[in-house]
N, C-alpha and C. Protein backbone atom coordinates (compact mmCIF):
# COMPACT_ATOMS: atom_id res chain seq x y z
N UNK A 1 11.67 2.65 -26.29
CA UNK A 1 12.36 2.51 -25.02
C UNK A 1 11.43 1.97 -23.94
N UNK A 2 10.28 2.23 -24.09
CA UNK A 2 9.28 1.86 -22.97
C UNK A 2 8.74 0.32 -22.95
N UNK A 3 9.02 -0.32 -24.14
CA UNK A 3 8.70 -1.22 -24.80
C UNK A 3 9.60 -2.27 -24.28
N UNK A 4 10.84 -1.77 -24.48
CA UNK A 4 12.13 -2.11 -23.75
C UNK A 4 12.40 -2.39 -22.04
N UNK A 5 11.89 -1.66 -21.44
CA UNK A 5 11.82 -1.43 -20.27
C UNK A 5 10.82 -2.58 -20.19
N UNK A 6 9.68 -2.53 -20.48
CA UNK A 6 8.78 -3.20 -19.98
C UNK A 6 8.85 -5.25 -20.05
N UNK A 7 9.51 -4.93 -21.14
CA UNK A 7 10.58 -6.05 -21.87
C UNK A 7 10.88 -6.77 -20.66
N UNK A 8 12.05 -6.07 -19.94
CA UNK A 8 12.90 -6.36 -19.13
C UNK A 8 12.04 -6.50 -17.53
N UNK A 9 10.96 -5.99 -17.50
CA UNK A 9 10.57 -5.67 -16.31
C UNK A 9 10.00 -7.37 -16.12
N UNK A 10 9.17 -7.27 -16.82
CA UNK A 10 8.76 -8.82 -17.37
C UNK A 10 9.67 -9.70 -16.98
N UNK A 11 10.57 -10.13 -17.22
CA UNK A 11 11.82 -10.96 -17.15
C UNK A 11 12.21 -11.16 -15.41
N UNK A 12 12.74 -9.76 -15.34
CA UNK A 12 12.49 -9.98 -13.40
C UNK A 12 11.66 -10.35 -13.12
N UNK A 13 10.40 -10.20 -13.35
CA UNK A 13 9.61 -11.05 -12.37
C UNK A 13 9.43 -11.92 -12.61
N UNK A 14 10.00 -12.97 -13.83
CA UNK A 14 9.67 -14.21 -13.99
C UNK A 14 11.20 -14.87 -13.09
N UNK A 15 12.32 -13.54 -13.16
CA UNK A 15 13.67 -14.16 -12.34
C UNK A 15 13.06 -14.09 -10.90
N UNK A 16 12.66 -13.02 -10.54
CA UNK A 16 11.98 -13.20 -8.84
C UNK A 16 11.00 -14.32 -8.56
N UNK A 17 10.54 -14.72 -9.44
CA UNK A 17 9.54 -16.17 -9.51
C UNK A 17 10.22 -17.55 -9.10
N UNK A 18 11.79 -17.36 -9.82
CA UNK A 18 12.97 -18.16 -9.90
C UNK A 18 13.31 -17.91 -8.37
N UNK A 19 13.79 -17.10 -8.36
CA UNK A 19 14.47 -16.86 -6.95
C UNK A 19 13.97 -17.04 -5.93
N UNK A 20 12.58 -16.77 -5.77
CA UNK A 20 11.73 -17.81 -4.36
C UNK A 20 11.13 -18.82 -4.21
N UNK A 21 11.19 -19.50 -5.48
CA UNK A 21 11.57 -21.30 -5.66
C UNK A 21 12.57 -21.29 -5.08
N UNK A 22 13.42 -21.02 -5.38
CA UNK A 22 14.85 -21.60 -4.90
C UNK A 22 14.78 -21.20 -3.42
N UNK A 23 14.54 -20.35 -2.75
CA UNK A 23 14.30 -20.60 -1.55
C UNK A 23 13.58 -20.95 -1.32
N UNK A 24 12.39 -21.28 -1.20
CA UNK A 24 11.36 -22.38 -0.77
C UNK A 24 11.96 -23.87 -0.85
N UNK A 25 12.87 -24.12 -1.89
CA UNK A 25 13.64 -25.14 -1.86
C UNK A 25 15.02 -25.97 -0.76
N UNK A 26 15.03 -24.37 -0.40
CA UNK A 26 16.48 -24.38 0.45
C UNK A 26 15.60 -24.66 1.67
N UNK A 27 15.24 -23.69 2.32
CA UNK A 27 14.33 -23.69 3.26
C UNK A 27 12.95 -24.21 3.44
N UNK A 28 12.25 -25.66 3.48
CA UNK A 28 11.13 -26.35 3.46
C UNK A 28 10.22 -25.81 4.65
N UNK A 29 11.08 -24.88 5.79
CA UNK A 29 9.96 -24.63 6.82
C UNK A 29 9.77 -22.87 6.50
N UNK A 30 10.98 -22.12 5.64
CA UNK A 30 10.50 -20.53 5.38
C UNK A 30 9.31 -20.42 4.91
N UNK A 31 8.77 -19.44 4.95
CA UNK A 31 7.84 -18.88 4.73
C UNK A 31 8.22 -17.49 4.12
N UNK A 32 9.01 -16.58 5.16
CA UNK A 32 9.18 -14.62 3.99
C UNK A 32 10.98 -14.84 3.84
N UNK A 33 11.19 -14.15 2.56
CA UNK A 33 12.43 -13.61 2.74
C UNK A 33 12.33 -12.14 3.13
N UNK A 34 13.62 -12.08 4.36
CA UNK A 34 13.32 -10.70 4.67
C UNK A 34 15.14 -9.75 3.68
N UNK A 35 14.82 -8.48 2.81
CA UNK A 35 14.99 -8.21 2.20
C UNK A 35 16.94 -8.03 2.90
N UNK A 36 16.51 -6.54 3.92
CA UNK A 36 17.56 -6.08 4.53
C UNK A 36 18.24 -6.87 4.71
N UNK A 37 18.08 -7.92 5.95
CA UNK A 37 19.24 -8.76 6.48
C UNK A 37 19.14 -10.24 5.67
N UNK A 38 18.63 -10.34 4.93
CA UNK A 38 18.59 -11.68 3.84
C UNK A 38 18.24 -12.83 4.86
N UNK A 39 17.36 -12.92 5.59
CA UNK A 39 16.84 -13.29 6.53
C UNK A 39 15.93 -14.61 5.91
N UNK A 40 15.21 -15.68 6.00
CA UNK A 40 14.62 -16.56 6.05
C UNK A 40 13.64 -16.73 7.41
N UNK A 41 12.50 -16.07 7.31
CA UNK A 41 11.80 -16.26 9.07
C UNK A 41 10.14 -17.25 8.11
N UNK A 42 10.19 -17.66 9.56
CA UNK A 42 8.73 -18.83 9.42
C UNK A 42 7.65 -17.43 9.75
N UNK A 43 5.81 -18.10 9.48
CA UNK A 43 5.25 -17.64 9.92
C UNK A 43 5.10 -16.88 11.15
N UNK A 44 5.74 -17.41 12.16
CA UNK A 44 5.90 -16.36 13.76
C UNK A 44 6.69 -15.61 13.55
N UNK A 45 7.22 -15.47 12.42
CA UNK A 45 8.24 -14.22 13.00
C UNK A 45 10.00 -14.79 13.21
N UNK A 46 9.76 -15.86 13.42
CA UNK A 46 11.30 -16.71 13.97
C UNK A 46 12.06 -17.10 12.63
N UNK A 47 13.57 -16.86 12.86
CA UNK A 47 14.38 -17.33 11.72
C UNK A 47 14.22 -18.45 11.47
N UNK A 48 14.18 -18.60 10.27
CA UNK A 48 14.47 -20.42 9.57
C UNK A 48 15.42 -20.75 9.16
N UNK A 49 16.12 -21.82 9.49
CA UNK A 49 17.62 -22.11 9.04
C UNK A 49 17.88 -23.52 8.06
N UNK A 50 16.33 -23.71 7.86
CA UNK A 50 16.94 -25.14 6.85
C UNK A 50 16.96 -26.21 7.68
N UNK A 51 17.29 -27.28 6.58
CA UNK A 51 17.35 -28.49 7.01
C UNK A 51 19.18 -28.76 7.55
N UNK A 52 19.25 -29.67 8.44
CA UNK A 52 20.16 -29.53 9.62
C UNK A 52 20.91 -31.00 9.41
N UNK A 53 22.70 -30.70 9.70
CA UNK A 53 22.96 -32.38 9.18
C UNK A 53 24.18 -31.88 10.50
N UNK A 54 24.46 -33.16 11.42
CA UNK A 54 24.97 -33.16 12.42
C UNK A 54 25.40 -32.27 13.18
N UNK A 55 23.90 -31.54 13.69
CA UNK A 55 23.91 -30.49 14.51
C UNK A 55 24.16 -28.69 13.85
N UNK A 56 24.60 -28.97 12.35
CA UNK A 56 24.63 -27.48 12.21
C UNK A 56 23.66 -27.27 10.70
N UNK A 57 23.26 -26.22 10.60
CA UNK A 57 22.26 -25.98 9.32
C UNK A 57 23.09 -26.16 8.13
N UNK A 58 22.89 -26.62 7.09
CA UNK A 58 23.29 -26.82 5.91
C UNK A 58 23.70 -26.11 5.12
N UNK A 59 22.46 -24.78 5.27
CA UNK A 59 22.66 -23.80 4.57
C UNK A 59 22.08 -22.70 5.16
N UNK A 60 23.35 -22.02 5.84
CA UNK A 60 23.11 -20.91 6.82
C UNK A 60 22.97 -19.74 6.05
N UNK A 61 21.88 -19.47 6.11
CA UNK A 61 20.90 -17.80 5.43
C UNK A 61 22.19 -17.04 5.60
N UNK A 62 23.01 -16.75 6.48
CA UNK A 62 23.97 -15.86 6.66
C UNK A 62 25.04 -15.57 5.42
N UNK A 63 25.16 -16.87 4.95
CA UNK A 63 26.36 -17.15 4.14
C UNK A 63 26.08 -17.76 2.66
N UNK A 64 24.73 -18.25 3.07
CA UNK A 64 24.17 -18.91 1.29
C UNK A 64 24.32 -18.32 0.57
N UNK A 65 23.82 -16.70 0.83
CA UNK A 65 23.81 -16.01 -0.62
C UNK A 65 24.70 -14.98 -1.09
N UNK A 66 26.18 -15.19 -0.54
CA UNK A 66 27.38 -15.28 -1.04
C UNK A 66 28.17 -16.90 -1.75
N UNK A 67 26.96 -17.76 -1.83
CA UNK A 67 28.39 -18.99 -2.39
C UNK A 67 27.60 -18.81 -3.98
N UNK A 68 28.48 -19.62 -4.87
CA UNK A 68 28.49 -19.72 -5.90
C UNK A 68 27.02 -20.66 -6.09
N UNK A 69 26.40 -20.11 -7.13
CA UNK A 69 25.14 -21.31 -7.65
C UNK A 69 25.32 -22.57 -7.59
N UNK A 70 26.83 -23.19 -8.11
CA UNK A 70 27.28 -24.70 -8.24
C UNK A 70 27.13 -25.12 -6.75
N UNK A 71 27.36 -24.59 -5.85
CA UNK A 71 27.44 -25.00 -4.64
C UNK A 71 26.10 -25.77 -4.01
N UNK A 72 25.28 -24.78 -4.34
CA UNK A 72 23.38 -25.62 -4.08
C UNK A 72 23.35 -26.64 -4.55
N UNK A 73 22.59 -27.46 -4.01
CA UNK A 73 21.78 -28.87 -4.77
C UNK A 73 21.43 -28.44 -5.91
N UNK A 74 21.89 -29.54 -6.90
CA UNK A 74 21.30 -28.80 -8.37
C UNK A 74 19.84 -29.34 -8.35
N UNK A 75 19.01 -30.66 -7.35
CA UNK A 75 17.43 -30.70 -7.67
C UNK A 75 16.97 -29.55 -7.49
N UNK A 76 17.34 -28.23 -6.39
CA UNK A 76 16.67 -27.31 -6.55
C UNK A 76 16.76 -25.84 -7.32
N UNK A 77 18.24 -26.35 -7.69
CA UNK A 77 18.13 -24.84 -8.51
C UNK A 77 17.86 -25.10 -9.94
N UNK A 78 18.53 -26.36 -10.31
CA UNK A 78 18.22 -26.25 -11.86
C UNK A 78 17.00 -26.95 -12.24
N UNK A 79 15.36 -26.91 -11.98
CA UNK A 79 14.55 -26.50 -12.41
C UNK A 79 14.15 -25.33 -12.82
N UNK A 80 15.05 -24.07 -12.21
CA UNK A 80 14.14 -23.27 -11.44
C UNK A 80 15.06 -21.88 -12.74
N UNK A 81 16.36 -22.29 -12.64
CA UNK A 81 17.27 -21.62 -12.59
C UNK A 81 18.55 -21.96 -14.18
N UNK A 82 17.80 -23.22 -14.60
CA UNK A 82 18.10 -23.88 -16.05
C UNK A 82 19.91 -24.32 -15.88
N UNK A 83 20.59 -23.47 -17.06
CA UNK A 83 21.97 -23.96 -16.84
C UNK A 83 22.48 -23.03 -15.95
N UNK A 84 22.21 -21.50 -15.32
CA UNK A 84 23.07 -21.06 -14.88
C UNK A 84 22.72 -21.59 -12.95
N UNK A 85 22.55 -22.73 -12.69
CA UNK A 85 22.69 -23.24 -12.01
C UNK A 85 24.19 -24.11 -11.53
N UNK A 86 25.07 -24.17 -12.71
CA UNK A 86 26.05 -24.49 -12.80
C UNK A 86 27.44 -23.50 -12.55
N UNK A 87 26.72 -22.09 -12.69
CA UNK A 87 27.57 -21.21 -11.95
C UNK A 87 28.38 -21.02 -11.64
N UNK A 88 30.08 -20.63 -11.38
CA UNK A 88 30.38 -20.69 -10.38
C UNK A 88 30.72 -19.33 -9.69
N UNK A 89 30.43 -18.47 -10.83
CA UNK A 89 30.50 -16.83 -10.55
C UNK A 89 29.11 -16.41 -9.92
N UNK A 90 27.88 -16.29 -10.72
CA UNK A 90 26.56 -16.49 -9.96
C UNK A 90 26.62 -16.74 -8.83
N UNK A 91 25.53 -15.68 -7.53
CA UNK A 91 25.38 -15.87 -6.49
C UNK A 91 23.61 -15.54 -6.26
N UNK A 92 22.99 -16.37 -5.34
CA UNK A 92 21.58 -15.86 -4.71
C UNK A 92 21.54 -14.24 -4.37
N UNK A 93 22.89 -13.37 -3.82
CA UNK A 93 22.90 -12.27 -3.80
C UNK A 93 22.77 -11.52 -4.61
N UNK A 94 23.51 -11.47 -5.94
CA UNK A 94 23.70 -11.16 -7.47
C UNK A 94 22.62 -11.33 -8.22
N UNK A 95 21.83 -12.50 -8.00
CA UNK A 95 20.34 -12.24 -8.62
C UNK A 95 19.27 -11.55 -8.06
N UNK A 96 19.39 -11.26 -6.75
CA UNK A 96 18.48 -10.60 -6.03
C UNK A 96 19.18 -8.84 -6.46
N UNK A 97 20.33 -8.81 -6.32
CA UNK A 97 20.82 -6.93 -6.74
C UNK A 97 20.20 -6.73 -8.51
N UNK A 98 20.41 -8.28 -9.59
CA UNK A 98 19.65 -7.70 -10.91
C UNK A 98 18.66 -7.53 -10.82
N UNK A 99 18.23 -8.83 -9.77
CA UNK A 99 15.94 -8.31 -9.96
C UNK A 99 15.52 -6.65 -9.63
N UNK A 100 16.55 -6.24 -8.31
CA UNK A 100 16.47 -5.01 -8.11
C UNK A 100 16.50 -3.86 -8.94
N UNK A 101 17.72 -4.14 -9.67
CA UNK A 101 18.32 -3.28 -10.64
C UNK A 101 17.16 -2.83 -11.98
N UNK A 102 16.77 -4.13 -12.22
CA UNK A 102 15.53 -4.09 -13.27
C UNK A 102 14.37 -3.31 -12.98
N UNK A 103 14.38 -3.20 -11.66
CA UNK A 103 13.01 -2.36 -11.52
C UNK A 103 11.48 -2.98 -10.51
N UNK A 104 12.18 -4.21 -9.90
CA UNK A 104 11.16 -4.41 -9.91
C UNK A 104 10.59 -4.44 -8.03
N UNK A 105 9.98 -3.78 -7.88
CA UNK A 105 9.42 -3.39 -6.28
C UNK A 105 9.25 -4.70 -5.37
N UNK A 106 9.70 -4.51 -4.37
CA UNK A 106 9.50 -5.79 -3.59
C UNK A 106 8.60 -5.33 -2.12
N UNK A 107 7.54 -5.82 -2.08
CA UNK A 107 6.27 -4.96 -1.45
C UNK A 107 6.65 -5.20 0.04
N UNK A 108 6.11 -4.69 0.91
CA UNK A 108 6.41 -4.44 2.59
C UNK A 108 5.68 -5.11 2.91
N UNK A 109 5.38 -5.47 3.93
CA UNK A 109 4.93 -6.45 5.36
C UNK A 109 5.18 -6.79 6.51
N UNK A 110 4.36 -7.34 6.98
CA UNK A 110 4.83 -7.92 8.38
C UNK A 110 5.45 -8.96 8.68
N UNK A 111 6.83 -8.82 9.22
CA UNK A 111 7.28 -10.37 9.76
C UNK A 111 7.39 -10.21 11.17
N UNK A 112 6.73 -11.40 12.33
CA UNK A 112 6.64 -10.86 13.76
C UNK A 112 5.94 -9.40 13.88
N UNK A 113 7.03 -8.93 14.67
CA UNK A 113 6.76 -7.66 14.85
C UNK A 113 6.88 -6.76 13.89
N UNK A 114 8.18 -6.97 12.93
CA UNK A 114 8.46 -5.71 12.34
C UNK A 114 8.02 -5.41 10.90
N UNK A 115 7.81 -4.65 10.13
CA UNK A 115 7.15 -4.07 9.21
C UNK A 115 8.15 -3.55 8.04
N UNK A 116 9.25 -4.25 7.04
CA UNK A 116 10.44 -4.44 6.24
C UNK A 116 9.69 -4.86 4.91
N UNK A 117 10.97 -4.87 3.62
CA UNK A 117 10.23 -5.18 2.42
C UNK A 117 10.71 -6.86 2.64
N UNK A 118 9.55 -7.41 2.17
CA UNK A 118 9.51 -9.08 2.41
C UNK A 118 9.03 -9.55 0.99
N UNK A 119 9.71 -10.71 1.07
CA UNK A 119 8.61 -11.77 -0.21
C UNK A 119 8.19 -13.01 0.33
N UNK A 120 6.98 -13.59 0.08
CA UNK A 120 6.62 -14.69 0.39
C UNK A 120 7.20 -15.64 -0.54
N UNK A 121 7.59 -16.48 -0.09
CA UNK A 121 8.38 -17.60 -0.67
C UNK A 121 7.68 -18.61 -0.81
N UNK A 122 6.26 -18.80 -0.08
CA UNK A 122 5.47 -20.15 -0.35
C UNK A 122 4.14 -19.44 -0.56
């Protein structure tokens, strides 16, 4: 069983490896994902919203990681992310609740001011 576990533990972190490619992809100026509010902030501390097409963000952190995988650019997910980039059940949310589920700790830090579990994305 431990063998098993460890199996699997393995795997998340090669999926959490996946999963902040893909944001580093989405977002070219993020820097942390912040865990709680699924946040995208740059080095200062300030939200990052992506690259921007007639005045509104492309892919608003708010709402990305409720759409379906198919929905992303496939240059950035399907390196990262193989066929289930094609998705249409798959969500950025849904892989972040299995990485969780598996076990695997997502360490604390500082973004700005506040002190939340973060991942560096670059």
């Amino acid at each position: 069983m431990d063998a098993a576990r460890q199996a699997l533990k393995d795997k998340a972190d090669t999926a959490l490896e996946a999963f902040c490619a893909v944001l580093a992809g989405l977002y070219p100026d993020g820097q942390y994902f912040r865990v709680d509010t699924r946040g995208i902030f740059d080095t200062h501390g300030r939200r990052a919203e992506g690259p921007y097409r007639q005045g509104e963000s492309r892919f608003p952190s708010r709402l990305v990681f409720d759409w379906p995988l198919d929905r992303l650019p496939k240059r950035v997910t399907r390196p990262h992310l193989g066929k289930h980039a094609d998705s249409r059940k798959r969500t950025l949310g849904g892989l972040l609740r299995q990485i969780q589920r598996a076990g695997v700790e997502i360490p604390y830090g500082s973004i700005g001011r506040h002190y939340v579990q973060r991942l560096a994305i670059r």
